[in-house]
PDB file of N, CA and C in Angstrom:
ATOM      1  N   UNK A   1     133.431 121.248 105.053  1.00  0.00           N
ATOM      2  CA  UNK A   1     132.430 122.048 104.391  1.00  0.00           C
ATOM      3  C   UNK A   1     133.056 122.898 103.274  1.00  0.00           C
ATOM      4  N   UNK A   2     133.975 123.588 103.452  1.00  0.00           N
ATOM      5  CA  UNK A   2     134.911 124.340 102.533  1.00  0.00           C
ATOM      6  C   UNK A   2     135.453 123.691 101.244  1.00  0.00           C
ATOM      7  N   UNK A   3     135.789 122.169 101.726  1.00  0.00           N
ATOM      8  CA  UNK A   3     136.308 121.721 100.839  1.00  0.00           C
ATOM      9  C   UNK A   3     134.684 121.080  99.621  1.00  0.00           C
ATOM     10  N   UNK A   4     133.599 120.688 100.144  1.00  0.00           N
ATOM     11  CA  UNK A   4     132.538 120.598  99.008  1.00  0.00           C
ATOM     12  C   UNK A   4     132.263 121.510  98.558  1.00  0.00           C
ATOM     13  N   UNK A   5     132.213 122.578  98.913  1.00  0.00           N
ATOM     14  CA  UNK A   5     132.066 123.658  98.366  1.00  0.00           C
ATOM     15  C   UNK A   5     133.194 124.619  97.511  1.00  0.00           C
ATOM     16  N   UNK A   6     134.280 123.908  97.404  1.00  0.00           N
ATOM     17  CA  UNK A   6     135.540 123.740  96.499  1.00  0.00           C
ATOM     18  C   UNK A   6     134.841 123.593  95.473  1.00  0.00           C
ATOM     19  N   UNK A   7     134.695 121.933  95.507  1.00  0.00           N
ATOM     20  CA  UNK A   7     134.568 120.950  94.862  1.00  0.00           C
ATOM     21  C   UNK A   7     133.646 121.541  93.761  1.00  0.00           C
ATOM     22  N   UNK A   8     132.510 121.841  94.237  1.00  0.00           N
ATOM     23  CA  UNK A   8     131.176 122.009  94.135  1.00  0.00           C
ATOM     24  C   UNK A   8     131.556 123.223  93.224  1.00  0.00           C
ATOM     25  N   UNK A   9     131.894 124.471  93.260  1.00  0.00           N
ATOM     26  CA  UNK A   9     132.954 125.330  92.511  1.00  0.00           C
ATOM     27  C   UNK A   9     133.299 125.081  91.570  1.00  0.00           C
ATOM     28  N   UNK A  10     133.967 123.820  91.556  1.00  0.00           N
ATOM     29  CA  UNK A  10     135.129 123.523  90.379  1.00  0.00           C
ATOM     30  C   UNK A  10     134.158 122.878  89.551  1.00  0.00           C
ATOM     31  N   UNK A  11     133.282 122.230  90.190  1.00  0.00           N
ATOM     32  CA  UNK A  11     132.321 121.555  88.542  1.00  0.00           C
ATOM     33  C   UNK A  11     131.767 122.580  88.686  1.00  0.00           C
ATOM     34  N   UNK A  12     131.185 123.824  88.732  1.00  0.00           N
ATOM     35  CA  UNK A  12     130.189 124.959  88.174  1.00  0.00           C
ATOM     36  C   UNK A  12     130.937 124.948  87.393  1.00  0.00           C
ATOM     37  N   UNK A  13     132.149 125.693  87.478  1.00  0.00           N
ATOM     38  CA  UNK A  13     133.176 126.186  86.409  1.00  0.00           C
ATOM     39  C   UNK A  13     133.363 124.955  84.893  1.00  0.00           C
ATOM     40  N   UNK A  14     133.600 123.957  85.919  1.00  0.00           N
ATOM     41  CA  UNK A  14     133.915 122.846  84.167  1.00  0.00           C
ATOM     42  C   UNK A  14     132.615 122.867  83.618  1.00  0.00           C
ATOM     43  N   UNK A  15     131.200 122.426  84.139  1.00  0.00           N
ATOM     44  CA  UNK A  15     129.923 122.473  83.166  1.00  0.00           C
ATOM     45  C   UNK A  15     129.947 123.859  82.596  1.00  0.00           C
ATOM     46  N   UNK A  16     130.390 125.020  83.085  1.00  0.00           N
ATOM     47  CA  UNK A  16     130.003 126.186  82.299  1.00  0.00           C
ATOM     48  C   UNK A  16     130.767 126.275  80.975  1.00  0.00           C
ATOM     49  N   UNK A  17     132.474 125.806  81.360  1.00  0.00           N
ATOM     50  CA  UNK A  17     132.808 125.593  80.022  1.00  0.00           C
ATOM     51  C   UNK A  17     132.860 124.822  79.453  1.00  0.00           C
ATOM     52  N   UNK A  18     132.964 123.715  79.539  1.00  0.00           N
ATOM     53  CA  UNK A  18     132.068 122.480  78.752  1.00  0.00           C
ATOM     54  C   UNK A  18     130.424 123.418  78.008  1.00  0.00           C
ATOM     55  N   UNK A  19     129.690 123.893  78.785  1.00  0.00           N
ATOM     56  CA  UNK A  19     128.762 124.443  77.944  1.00  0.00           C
ATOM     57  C   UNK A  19     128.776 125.367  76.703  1.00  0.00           C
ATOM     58  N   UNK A  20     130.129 125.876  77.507  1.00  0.00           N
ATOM     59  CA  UNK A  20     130.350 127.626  76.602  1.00  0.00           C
ATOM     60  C   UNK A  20     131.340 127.009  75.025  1.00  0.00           C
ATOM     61  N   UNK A  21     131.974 125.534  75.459  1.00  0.00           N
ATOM     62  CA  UNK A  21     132.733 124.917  74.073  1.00  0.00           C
ATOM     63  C   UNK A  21     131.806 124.630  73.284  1.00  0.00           C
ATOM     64  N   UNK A  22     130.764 123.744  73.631  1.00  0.00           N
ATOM     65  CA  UNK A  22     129.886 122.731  72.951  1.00  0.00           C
ATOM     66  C   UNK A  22     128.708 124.114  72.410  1.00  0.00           C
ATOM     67  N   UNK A  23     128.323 125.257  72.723  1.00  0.00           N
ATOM     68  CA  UNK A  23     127.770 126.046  71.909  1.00  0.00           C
ATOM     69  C   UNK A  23     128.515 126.712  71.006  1.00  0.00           C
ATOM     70  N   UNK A  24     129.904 127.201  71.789  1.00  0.00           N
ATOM     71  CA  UNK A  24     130.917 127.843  70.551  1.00  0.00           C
ATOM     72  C   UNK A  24     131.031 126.891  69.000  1.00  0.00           C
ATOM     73  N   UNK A  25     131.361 125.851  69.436  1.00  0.00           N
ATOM     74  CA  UNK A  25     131.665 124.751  68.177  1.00  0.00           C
ATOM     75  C   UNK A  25     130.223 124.720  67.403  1.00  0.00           C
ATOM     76  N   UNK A  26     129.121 124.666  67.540  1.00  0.00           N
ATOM     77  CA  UNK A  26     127.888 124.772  67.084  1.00  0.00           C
ATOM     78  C   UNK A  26     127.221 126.335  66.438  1.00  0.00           C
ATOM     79  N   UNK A  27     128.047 127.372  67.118  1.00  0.00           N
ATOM     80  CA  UNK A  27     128.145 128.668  66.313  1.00  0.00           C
ATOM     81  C   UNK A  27     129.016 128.569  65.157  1.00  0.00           C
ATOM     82  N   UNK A  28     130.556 127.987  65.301  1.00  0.00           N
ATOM     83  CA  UNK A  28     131.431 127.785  64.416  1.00  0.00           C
ATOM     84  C   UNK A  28     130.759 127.036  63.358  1.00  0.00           C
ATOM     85  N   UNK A  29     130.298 126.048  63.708  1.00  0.00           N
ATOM     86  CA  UNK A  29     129.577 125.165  62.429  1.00  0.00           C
ATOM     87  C   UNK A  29     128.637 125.789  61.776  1.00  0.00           C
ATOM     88  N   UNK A  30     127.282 126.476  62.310  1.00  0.00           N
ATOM     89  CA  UNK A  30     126.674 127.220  61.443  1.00  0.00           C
ATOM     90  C   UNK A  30     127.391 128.139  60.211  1.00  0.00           C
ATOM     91  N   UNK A  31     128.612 129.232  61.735  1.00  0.00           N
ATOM     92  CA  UNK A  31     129.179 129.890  60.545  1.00  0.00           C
ATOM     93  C   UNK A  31     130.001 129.434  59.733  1.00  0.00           C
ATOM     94  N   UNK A  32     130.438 128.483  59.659  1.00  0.00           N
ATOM     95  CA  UNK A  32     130.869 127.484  57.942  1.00  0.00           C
ATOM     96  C   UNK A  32     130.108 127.201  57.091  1.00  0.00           C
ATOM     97  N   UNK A  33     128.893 127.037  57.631  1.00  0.00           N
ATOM     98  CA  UNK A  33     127.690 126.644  56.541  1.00  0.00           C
ATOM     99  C   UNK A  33     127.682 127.992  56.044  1.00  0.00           C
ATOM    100  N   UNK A  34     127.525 129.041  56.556  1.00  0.00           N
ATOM    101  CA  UNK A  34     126.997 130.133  56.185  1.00  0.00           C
ATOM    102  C   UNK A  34     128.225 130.547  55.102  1.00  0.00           C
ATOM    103  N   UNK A  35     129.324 130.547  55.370  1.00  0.00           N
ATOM    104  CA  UNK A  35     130.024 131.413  54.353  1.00  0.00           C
ATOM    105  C   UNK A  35     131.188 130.434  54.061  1.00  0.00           C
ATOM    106  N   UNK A  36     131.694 129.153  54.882  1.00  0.00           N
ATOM    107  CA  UNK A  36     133.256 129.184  54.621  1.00  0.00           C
ATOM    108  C   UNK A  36     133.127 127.799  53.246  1.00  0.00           C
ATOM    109  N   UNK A  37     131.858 127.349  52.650  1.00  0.00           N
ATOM    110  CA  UNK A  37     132.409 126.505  51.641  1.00  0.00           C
ATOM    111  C   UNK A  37     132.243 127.598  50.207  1.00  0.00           C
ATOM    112  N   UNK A  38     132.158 127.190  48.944  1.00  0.00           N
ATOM    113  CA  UNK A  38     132.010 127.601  47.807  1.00  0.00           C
ATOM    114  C   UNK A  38     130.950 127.363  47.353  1.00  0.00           C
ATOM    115  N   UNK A  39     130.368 126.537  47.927  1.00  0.00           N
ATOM    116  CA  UNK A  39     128.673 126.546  47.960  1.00  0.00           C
ATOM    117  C   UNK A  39     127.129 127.109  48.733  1.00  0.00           C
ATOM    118  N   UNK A  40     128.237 128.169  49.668  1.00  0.00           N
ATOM    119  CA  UNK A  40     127.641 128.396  50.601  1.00  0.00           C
ATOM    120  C   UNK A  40     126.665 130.142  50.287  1.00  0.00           C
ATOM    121  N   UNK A  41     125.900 130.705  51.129  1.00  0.00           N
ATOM    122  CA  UNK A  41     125.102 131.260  50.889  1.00  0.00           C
ATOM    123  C   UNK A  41     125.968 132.781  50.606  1.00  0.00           C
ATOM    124  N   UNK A  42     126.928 132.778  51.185  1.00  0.00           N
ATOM    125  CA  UNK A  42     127.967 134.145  51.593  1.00  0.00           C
ATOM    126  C   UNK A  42     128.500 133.751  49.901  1.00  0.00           C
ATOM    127  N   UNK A  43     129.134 132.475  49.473  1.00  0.00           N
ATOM    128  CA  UNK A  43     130.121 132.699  48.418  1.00  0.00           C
ATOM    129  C   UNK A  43     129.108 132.444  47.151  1.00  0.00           C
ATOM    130  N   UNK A  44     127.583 132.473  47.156  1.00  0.00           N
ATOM    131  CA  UNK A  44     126.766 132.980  46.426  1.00  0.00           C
ATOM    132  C   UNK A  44     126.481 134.198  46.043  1.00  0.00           C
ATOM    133  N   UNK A  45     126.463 134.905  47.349  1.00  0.00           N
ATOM    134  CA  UNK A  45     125.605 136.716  47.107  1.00  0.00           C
ATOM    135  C   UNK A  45     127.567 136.719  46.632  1.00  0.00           C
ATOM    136  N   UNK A  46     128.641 136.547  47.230  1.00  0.00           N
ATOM    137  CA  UNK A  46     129.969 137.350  46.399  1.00  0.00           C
ATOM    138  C   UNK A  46     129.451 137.333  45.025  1.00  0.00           C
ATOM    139  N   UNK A  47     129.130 135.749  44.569  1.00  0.00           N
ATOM    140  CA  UNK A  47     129.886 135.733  43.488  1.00  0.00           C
ATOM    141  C   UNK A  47     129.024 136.825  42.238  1.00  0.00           C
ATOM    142  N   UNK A  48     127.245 137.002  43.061  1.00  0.00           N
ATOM    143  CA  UNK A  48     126.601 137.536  42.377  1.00  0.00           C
ATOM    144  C   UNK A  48     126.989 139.013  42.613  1.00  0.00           C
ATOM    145  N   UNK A  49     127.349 139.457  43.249  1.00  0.00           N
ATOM    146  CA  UNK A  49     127.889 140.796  43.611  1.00  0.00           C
ATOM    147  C   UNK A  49     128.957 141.370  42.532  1.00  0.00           C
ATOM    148  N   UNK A  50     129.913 140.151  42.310  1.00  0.00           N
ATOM    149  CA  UNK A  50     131.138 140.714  41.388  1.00  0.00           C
ATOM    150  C   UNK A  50     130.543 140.551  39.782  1.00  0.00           C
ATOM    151  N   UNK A  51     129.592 139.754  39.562  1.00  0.00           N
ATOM    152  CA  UNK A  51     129.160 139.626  38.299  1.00  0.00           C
ATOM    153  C   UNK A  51     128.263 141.486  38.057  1.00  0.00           C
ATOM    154  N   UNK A  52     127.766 141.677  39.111  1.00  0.00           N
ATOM    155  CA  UNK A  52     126.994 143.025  38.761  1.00  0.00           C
ATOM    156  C   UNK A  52     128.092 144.270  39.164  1.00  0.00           C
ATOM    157  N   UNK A  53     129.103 144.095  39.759  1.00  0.00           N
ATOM    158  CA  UNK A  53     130.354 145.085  39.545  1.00  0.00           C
ATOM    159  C   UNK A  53     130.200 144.793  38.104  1.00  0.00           C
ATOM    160  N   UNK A  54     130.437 143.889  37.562  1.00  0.00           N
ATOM    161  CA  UNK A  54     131.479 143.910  35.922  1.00  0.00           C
ATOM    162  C   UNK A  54     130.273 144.236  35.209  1.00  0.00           C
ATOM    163  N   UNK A  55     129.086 143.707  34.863  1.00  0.00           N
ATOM    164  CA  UNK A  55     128.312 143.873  33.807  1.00  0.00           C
ATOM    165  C   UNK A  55     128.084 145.921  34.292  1.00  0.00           C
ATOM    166  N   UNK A  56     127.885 146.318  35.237  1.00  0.00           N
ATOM    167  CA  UNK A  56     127.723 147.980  35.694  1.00  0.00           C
ATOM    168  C   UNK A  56     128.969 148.758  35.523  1.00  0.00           C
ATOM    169  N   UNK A  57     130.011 148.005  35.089  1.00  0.00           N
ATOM    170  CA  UNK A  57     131.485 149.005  35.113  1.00  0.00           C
ATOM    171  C   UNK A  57     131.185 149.715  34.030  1.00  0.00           C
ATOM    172  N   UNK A  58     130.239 150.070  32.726  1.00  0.00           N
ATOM    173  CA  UNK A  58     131.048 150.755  32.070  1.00  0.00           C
ATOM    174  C   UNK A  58     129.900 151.751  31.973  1.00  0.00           C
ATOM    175  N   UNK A  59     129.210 151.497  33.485  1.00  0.00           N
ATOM    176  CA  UNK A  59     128.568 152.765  33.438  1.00  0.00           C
ATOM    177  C   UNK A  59     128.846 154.228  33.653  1.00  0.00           C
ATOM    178  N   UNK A  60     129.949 154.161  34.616  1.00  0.00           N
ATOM    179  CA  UNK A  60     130.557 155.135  35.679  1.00  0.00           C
ATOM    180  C   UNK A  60     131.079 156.301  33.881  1.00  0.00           C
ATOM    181  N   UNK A  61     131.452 156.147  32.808  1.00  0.00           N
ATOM    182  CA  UNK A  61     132.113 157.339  32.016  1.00  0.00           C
ATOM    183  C   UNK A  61     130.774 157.761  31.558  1.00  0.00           C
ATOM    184  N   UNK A  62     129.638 156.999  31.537  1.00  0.00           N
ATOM    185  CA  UNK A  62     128.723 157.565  30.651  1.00  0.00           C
ATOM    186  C   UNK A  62     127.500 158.412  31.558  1.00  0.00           C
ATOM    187  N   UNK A  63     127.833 157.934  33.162  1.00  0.00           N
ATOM    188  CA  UNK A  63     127.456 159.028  33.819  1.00  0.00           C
ATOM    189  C   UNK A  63     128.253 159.943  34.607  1.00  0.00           C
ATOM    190  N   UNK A  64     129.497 160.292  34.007  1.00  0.00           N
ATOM    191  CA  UNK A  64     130.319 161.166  34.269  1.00  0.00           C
ATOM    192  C   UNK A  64     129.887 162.298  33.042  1.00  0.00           C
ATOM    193  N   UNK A  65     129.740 162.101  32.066  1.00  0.00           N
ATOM    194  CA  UNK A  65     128.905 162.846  30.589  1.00  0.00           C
ATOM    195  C   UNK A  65     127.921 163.131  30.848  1.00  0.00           C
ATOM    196  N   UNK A  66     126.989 162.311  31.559  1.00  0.00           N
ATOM    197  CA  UNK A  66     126.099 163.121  31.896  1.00  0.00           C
ATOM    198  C   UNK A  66     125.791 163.677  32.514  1.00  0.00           C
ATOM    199  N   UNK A  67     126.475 163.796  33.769  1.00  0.00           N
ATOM    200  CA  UNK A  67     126.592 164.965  34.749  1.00  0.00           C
ATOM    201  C   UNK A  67     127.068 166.523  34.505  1.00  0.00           C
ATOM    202  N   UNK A  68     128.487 166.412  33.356  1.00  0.00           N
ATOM    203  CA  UNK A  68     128.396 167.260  32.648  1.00  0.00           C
ATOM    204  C   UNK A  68     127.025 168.212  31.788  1.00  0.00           C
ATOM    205  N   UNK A  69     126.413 167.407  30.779  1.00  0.00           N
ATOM    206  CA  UNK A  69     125.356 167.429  30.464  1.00  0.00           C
ATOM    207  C   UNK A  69     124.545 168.159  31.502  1.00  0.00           C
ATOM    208  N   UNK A  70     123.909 167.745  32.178  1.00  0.00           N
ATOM    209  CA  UNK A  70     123.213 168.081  33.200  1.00  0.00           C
ATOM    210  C   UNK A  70     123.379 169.665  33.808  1.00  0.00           C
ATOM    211  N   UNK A  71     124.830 169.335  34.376  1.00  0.00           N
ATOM    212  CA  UNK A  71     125.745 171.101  34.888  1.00  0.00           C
ATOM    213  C   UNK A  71     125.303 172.365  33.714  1.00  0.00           C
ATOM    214  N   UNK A  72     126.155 171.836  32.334  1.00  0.00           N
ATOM    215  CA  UNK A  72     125.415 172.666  31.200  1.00  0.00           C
ATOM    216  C   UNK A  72     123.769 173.134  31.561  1.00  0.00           C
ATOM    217  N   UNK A  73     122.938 172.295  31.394  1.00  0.00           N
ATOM    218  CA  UNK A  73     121.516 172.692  30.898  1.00  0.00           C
ATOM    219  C   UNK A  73     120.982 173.174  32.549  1.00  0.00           C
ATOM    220  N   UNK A  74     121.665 173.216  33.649  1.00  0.00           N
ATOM    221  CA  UNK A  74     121.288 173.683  34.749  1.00  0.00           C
ATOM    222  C   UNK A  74     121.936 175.158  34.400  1.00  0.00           C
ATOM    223  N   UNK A  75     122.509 175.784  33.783  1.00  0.00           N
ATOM    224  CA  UNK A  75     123.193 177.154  33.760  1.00  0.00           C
ATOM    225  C   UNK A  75     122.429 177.454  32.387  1.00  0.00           C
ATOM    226  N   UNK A  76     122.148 176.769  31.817  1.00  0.00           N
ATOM    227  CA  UNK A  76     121.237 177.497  30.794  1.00  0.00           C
ATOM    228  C   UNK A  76     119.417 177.987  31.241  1.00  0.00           C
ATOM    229  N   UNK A  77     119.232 176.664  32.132  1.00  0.00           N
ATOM    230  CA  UNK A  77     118.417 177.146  32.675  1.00  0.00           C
ATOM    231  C   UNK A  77     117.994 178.515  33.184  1.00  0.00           C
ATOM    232  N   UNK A  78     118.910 178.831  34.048  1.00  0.00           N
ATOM    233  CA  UNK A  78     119.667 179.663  35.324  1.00  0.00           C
ATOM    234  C   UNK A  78     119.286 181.231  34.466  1.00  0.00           C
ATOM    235  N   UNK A  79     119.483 181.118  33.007  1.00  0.00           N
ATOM    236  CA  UNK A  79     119.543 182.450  32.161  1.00  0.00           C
ATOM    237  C   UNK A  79     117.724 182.353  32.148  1.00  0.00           C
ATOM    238  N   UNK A  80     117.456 181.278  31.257  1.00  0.00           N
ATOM    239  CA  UNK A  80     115.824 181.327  30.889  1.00  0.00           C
ATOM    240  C   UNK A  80     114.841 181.846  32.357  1.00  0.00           C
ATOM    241  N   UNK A  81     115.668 181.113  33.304  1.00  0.00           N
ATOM    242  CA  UNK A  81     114.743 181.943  34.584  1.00  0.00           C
ATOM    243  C   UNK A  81     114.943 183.641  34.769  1.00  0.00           C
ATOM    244  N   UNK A  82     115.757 183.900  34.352  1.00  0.00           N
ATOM    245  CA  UNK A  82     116.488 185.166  34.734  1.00  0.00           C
ATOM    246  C   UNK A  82     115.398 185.721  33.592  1.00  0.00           C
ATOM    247  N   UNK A  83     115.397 185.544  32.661  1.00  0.00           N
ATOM    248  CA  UNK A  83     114.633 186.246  31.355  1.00  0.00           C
ATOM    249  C   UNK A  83     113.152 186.304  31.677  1.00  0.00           C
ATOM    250  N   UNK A  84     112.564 184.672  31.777  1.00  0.00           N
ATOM    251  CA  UNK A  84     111.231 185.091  32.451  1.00  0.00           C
ATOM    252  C   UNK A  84     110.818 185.756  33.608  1.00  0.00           C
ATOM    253  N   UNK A  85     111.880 185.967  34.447  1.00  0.00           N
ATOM    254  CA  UNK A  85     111.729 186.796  35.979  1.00  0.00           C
ATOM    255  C   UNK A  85     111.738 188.166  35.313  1.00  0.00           C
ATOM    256  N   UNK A  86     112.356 188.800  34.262  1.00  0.00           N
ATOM    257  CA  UNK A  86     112.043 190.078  33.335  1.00  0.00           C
ATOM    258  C   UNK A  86     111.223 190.120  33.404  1.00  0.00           C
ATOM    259  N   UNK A  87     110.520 189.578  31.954  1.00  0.00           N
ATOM    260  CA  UNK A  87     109.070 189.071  31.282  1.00  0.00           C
ATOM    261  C   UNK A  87     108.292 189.916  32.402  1.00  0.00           C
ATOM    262  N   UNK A  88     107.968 188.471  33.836  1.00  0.00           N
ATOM    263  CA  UNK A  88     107.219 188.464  34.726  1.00  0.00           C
ATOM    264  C   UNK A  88     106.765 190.141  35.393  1.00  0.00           C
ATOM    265  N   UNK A  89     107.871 190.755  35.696  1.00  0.00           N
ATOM    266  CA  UNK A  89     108.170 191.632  36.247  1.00  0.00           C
ATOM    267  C   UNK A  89     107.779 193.111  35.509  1.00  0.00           C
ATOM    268  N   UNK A  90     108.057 192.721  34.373  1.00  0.00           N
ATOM    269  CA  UNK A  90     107.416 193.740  33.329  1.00  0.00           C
ATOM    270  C   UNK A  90     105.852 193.951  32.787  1.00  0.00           C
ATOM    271  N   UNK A  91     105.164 192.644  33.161  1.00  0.00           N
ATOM    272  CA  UNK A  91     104.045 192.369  32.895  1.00  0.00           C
ATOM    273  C   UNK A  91     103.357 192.926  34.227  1.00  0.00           C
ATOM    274  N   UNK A  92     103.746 192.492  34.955  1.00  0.00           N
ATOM    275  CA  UNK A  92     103.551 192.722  36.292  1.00  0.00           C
ATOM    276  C   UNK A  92     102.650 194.709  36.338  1.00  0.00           C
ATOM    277  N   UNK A  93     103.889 195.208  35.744  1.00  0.00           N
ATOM    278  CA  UNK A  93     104.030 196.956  35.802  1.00  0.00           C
ATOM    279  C   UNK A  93     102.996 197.128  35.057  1.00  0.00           C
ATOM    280  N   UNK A  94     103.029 196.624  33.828  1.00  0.00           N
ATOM    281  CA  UNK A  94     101.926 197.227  32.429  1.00  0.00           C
ATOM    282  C   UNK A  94     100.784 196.735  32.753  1.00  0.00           C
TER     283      UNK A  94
END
């Protein structure tokens, strides 16, 4: 009895991995389709990815200027509020 039930054991174990190869290899294959040729859907979005790095690179100095820009007219602001908070305040009284 011990010993069919060995037996019986030892093929659970081989069909499970026999199962667990024959799906692994069928994951592996998808994921080749998916990314590992040069035609594939992964080495598409790269290649479109690095084309919009390069055509967008020479944005980064001209919004570094304008952040500057920006800093400026936020501190000029900063006064014009200060002046109309006068204004306001004075109108306010009279």
């Amino acid at each position: 009895m011990i010993v069919w039930l060995t037996l019986l054991s030892a093929l659970q174990v081989l069909a499970f991995v026999g199962a667990l190869v024959a799906f692994l290899r069928r994951i592996a294959a998808t994921l080749e389709r998916i990314g590992g040729l040069p035609t594939s859907y992964l080495a598409k979005i790269s290649f479109g990815v690095r084309a919009i790095e390069k055509e967008t690179s020479h944005l980064a100095p001209q919004v570094t200027h304008l952040n500057s820009g920006l800093t400026t007219l936020r501190d000029k602001l900063g006064g014009v509020d200060a002046h109309l908070g006068t204004v306001a305040h004075t109108l306010g009284q009279g």
